[in-house]
N, C-alpha and C. Protein backbone atom coordinates (compact mmCIF):
# COMPACT_ATOMS: atom_id res chain seq x y z
N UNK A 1 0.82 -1.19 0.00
CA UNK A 1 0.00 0.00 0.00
C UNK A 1 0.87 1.26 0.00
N UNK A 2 2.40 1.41 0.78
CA UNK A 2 3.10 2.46 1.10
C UNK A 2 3.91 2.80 -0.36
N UNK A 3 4.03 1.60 -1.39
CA UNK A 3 4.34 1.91 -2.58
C UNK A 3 3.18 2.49 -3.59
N UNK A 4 2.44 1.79 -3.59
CA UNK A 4 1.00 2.52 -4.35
C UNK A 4 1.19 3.92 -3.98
N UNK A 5 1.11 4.27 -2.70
CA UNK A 5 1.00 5.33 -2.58
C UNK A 5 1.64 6.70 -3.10
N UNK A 6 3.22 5.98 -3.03
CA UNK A 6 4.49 6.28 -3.44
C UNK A 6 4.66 6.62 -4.96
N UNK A 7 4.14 5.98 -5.76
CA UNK A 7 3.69 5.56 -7.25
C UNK A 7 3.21 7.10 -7.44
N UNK A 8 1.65 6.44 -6.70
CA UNK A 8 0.52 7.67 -7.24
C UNK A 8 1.55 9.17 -6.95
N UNK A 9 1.96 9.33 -6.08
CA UNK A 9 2.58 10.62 -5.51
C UNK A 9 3.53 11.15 -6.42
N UNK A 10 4.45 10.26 -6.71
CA UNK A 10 5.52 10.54 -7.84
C UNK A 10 5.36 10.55 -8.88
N UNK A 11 3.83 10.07 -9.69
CA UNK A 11 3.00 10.44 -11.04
C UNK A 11 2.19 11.57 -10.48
N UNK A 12 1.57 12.42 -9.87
CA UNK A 12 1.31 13.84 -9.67
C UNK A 12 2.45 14.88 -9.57
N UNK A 13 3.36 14.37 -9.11
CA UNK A 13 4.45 15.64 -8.79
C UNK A 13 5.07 15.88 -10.10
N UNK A 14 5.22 14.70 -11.28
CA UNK A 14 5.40 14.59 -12.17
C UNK A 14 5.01 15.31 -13.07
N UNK A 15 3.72 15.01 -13.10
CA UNK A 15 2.62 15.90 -14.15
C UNK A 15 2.44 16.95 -13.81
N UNK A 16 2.59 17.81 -12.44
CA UNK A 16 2.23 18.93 -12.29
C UNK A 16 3.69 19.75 -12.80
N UNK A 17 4.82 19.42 -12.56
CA UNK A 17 6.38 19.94 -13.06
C UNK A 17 6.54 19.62 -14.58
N UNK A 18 5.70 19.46 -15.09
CA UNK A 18 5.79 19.21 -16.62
C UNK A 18 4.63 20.06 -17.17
N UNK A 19 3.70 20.28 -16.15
CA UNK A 19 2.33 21.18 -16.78
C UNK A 19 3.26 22.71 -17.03
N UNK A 20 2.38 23.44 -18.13
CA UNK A 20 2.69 24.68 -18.18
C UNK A 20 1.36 25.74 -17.49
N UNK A 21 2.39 26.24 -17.16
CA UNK A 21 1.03 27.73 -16.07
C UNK A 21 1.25 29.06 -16.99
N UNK A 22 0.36 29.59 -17.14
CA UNK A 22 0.50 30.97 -17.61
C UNK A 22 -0.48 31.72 -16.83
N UNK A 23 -0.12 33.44 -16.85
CA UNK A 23 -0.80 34.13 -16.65
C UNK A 23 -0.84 35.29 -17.73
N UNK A 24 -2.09 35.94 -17.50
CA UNK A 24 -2.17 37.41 -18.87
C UNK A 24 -3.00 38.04 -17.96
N UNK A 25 -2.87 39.59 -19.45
CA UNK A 25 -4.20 40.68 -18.69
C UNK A 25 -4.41 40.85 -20.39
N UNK A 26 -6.05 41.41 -20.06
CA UNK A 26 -6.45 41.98 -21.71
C UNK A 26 -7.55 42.92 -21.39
N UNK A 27 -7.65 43.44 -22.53
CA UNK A 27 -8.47 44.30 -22.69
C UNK A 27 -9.83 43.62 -23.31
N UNK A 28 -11.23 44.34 -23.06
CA UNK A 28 -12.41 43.32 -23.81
C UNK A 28 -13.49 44.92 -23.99
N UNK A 29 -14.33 44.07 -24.70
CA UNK A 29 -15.53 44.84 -24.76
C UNK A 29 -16.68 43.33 -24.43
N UNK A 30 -17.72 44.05 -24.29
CA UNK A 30 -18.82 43.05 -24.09
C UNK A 30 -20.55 44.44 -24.59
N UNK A 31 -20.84 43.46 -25.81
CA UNK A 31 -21.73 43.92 -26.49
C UNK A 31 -22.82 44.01 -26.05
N UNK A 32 -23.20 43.32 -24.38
CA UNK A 32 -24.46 43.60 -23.69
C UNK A 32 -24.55 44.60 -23.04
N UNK A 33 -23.12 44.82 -22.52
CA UNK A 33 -23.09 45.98 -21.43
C UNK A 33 -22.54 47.25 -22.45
N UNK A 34 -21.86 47.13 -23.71
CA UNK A 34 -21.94 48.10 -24.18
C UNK A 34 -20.93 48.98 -24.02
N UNK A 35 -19.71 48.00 -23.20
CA UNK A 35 -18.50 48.74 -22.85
C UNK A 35 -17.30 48.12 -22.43
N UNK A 36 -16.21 48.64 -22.52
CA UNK A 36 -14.82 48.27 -22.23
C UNK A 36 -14.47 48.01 -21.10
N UNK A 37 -13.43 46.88 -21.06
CA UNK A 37 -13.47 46.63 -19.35
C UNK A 37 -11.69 45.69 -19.64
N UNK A 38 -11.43 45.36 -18.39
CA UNK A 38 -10.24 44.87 -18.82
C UNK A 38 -10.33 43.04 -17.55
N UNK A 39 -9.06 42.78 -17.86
CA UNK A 39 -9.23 41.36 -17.27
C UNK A 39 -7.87 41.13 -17.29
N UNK A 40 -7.80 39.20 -15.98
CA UNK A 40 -6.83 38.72 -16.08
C UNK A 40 -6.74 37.56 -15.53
N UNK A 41 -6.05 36.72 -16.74
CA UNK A 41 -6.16 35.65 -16.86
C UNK A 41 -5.20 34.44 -16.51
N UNK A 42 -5.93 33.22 -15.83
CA UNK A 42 -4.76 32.07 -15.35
C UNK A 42 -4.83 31.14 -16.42
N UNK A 43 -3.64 30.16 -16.98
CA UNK A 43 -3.71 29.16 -17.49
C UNK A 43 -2.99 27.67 -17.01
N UNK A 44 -4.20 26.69 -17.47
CA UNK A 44 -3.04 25.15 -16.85
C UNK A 44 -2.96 24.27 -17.86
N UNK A 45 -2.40 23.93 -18.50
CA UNK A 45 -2.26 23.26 -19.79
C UNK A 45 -1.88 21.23 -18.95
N UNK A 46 -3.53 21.19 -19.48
CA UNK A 46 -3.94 19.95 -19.04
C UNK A 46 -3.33 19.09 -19.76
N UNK A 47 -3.03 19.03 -20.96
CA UNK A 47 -2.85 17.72 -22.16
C UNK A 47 -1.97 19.10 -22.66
N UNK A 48 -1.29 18.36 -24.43
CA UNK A 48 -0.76 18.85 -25.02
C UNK A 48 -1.81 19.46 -25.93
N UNK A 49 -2.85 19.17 -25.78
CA UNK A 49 -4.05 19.76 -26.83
C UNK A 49 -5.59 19.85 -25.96
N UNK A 50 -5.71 19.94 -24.36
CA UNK A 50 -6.22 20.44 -23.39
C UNK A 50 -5.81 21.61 -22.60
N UNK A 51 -6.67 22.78 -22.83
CA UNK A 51 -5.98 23.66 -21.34
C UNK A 51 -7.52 24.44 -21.06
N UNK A 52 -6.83 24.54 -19.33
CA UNK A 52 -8.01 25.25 -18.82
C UNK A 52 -7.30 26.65 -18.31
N UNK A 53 -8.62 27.57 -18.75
CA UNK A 53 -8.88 28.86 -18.42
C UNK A 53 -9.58 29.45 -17.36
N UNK A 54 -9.03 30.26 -16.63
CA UNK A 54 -9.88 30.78 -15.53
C UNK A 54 -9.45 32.56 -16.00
N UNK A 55 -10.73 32.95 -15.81
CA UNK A 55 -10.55 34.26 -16.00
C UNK A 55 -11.15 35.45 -15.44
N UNK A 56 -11.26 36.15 -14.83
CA UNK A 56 -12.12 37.92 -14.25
C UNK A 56 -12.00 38.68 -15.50
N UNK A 57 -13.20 39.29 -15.30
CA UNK A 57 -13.68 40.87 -16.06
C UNK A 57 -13.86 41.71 -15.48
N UNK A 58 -13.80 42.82 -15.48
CA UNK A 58 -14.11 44.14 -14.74
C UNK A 58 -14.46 45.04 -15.97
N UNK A 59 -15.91 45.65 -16.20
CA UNK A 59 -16.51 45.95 -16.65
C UNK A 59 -16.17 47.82 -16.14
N UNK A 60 -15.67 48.66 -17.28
CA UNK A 60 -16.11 49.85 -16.82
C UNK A 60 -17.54 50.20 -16.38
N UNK A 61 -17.84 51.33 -15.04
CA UNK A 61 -18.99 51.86 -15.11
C UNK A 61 -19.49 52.60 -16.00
N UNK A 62 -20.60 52.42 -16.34
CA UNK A 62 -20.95 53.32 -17.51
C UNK A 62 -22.85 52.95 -17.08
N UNK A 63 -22.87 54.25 -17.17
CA UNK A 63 -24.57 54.52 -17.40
C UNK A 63 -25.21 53.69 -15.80
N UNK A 64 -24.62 54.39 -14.37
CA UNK A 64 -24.80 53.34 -13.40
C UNK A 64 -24.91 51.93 -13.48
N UNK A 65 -24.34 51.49 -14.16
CA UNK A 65 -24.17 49.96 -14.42
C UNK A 65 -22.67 49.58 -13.82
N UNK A 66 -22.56 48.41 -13.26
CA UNK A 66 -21.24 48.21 -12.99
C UNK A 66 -21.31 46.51 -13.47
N UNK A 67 -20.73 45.72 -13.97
CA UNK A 67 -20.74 44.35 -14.40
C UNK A 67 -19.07 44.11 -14.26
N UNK A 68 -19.01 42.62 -13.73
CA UNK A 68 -17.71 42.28 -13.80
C UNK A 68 -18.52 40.27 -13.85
N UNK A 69 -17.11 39.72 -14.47
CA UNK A 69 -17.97 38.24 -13.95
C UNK A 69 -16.38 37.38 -14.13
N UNK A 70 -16.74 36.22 -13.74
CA UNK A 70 -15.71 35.31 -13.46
C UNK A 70 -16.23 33.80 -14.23
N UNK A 71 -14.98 33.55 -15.17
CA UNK A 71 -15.12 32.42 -15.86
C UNK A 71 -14.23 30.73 -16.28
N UNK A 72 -14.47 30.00 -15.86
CA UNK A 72 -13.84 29.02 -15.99
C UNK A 72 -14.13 27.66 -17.23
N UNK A 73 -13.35 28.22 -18.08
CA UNK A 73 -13.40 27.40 -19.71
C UNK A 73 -12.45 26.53 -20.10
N UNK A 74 -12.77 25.81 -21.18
CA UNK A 74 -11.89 24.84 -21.22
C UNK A 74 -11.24 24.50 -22.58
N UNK A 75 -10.06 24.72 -23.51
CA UNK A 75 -9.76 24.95 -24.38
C UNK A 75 -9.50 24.01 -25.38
N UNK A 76 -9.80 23.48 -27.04
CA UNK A 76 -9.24 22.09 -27.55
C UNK A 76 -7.95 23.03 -28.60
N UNK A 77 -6.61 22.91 -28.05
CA UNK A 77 -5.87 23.15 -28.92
C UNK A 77 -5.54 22.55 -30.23
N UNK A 78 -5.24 23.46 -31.18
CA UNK A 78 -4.76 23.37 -32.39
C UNK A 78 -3.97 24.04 -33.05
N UNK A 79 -2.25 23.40 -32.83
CA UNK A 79 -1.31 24.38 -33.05
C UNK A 79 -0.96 23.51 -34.44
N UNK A 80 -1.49 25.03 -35.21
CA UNK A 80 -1.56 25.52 -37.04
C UNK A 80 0.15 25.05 -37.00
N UNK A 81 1.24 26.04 -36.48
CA UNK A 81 2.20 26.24 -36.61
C UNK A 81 3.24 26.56 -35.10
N UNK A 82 4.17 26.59 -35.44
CA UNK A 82 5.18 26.58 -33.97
C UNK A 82 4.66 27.78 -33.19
N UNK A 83 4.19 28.96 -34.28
CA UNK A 83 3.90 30.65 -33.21
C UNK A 83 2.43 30.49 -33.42
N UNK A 84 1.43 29.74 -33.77
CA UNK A 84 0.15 30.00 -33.76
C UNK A 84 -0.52 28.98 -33.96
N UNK A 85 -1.67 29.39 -32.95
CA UNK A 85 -2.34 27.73 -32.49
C UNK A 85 -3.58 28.86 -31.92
N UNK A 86 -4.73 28.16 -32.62
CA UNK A 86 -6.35 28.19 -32.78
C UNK A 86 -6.88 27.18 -32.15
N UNK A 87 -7.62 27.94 -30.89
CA UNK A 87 -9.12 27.07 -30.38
C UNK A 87 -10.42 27.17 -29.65
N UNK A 88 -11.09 25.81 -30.15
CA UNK A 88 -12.64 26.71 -29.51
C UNK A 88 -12.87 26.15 -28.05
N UNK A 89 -13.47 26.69 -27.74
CA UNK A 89 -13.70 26.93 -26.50
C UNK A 89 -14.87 26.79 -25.64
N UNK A 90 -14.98 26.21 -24.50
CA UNK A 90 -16.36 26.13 -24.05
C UNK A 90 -16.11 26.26 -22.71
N UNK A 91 -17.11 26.89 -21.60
CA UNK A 91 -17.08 26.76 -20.10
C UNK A 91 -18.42 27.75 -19.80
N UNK A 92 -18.23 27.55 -18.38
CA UNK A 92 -19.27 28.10 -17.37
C UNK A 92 -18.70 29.46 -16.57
N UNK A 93 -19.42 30.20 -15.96
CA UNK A 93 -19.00 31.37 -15.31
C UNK A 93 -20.50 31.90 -14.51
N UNK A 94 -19.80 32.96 -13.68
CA UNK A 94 -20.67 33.66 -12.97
C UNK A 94 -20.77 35.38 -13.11
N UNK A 95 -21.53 35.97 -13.60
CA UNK A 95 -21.84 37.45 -14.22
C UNK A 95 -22.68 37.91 -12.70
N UNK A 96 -22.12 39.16 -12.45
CA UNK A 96 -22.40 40.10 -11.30
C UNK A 96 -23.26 41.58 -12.08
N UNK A 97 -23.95 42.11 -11.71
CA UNK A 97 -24.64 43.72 -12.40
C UNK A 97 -24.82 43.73 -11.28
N UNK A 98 -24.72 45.28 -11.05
CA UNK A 98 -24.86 46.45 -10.00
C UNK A 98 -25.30 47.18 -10.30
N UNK A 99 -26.51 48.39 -10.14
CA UNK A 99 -26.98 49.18 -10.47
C UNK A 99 -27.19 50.03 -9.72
N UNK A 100 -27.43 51.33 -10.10
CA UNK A 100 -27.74 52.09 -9.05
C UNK A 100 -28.17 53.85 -9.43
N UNK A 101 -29.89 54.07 -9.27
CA UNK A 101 -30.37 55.25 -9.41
C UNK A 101 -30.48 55.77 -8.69
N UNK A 102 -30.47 57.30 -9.26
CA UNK A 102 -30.88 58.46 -8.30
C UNK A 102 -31.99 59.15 -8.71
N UNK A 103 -33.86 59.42 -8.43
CA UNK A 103 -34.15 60.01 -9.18
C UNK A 103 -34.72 61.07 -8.17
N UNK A 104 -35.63 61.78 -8.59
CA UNK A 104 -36.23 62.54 -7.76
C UNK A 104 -37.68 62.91 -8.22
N UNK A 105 -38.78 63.06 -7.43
CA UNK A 105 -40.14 63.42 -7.47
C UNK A 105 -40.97 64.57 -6.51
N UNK A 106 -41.42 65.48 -7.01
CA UNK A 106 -42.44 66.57 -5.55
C UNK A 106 -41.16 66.80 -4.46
N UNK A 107 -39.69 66.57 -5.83
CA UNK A 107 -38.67 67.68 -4.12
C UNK A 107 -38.22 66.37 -3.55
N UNK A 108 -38.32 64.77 -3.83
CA UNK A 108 -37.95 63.83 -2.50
C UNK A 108 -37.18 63.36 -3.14
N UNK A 109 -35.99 62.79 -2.85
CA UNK A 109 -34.70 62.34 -3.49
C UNK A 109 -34.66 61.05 -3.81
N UNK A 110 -34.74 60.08 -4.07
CA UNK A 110 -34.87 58.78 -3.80
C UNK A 110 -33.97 57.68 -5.07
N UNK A 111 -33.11 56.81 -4.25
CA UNK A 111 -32.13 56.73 -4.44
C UNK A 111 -32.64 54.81 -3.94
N UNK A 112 -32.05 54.08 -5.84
CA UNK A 112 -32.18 52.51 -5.48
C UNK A 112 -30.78 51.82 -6.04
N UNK A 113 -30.72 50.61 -5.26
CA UNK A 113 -29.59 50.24 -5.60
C UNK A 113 -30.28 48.60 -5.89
N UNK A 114 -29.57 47.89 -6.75
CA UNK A 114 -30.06 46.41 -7.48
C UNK A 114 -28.79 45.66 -8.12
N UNK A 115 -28.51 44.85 -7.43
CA UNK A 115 -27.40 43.89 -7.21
C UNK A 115 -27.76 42.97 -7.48
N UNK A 116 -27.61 41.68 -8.25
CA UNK A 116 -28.24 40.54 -8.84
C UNK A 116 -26.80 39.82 -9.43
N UNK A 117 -26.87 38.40 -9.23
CA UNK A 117 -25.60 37.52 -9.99
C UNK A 117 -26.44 36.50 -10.53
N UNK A 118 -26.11 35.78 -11.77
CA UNK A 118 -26.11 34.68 -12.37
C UNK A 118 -25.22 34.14 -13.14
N UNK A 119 -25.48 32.79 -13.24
CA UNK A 119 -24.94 32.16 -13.85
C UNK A 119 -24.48 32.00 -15.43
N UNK A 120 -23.94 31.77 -15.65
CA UNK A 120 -23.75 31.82 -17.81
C UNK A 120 -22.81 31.12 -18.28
N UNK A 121 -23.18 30.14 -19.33
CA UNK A 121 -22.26 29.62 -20.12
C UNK A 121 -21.35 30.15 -20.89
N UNK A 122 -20.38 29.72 -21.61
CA UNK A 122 -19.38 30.18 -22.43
C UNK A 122 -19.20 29.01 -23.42
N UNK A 123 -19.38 29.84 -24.81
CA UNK A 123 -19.05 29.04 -26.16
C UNK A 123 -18.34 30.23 -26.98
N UNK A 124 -17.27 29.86 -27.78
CA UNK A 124 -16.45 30.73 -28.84
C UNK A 124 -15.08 30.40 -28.70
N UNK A 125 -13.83 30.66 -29.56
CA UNK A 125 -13.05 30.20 -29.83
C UNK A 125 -11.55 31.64 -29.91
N UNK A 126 -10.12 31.29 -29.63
CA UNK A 126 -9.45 32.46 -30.04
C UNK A 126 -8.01 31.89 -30.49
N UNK A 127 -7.07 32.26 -30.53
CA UNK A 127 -6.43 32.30 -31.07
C UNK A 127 -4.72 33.00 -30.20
N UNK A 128 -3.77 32.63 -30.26
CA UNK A 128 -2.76 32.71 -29.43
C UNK A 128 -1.29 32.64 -30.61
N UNK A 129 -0.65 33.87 -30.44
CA UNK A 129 0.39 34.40 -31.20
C UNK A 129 1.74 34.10 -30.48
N UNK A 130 2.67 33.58 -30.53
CA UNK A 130 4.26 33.43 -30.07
C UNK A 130 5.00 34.64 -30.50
N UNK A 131 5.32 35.34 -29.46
CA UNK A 131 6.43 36.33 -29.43
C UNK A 131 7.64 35.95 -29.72
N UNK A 132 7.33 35.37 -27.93
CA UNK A 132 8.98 34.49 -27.74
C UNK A 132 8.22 33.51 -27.31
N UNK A 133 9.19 32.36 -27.02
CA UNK A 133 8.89 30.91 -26.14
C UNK A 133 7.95 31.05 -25.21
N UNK A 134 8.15 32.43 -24.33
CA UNK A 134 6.89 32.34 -23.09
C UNK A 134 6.07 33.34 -23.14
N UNK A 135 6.18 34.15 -24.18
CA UNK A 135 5.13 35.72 -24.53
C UNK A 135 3.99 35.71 -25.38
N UNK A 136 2.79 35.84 -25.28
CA UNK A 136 2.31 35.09 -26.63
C UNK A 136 1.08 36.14 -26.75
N UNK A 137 0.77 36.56 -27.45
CA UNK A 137 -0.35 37.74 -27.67
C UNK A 137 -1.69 36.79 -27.92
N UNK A 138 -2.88 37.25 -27.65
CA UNK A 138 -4.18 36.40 -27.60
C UNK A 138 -5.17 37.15 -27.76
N UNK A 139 -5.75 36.57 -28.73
CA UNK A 139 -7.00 37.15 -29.45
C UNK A 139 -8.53 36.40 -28.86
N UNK A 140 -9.44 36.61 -28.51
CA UNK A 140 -10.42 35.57 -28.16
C UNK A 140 -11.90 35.74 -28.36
N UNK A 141 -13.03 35.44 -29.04
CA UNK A 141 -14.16 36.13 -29.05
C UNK A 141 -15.33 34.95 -28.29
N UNK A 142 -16.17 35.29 -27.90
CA UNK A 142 -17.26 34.43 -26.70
C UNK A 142 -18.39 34.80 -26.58
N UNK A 143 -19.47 33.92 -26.46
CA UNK A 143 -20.97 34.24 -26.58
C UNK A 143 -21.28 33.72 -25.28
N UNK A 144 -21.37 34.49 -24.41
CA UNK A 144 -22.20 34.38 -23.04
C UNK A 144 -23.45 34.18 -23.06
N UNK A 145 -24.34 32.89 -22.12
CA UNK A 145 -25.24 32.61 -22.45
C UNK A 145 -25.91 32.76 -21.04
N UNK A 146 -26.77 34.48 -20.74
CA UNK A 146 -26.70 34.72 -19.28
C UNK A 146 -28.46 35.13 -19.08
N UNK A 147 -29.05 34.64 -18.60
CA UNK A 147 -30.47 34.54 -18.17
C UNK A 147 -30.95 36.63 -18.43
N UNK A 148 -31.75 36.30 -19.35
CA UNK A 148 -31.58 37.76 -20.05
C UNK A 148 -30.68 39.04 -20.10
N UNK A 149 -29.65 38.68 -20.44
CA UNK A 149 -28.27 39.23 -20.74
C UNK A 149 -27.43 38.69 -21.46
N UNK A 150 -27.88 38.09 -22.42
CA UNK A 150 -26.64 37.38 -23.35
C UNK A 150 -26.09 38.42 -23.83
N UNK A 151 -24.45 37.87 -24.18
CA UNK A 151 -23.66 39.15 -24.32
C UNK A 151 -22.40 38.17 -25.59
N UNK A 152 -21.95 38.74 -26.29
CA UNK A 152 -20.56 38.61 -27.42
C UNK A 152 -19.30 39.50 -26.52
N UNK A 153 -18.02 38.77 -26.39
CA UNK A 153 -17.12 39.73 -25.48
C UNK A 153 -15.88 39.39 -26.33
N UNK A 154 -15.17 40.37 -26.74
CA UNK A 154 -14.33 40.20 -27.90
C UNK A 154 -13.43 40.63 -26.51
N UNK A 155 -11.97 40.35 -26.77
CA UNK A 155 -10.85 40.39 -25.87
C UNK A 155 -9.99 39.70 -26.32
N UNK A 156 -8.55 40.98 -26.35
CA UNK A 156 -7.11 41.11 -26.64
C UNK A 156 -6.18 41.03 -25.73
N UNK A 157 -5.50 40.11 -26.00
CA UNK A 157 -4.13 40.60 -24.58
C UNK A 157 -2.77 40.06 -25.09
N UNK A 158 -2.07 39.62 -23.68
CA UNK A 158 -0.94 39.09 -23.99
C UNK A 158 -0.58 38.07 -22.75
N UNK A 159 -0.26 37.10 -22.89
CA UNK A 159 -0.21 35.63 -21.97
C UNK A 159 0.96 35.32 -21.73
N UNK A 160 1.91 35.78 -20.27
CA UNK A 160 3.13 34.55 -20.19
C UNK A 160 3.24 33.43 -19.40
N UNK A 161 4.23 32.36 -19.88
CA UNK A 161 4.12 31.31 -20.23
C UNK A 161 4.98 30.95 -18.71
N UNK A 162 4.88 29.91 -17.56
CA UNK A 162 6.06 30.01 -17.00
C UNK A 162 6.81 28.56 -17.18
């Protein structure tokens, strides 16, 4: 049993010192909210043609709206060539809106605030450029699928590799 154990232990330590990690930041828009926001992103390169994505948005305010959401996707690589490799993409996430009016009536000020999260899928595909060995510029476009808020979120950045 103390070898099994031994085994299993020394095939995880294995695979995790052979996985590649990256991190990025990018810039996005998102066509529901209607505005620019920026982000930043973790990567774990599961397989040689598996990797998972975890990612935050932060949504500029605009028009008392505040949106940010958090997403965890999962990538099928396809490296075209040594600097560029295309793929689509699928995962789940969680979308946050904040709102918040001020109006006024007969002189009385009155002031609401509406905070709400749900849930949303992720389908769409991007694309990843080689600088150098660990620099890689990333293109990505995504159709959020969010309980009346579906949204398209186009987002640019740059990803290093460690």
């Amino acid at each position: 049993m103390k070898k099994l154990f031994l085994v299993a232990a020394f095939a995880m330590v294995s695979a995790f010192a052979s996985a590649q990690v990256a991190v990025g930041v990018h810039t996005l828009y998102g066509t529901g909210v209607e505005n620019l926001g920026i982000g930043v992103r973790g990567r774990y390169d599961i397989t040689d043609k598996f990797r998972a994505d975890a990612n935050f948005n932060y949504y500029f305010k605009k028009n008392n709206l505040e949106f940010w959401d958090l997403n965890a996707n999962l990538h099928y690589l396809f490296n075209i060539t040594d600097k560029f490799t295309v793929y689509p993409m699928a995962g789940l996430g969680y979308a946050n809106v904040k709102s918040s009016w001020e109006y006024q009536n007969l002189g009385i000020v009155y002031k609401t605030n509406d905070n709400y999260g749900k849930f949303c899928v992720n389908f769409g595909g991007g694309v990843d450029y080689a600088l150098t060995e660990d620099l890689y510029l990333n293109a990505e476009v995504k159709y959020q699928v969010v309980s009346n808020y579906n949204q398209t979120v186009f987002s640019a950045g740059i990803v290093y590799k460690f």
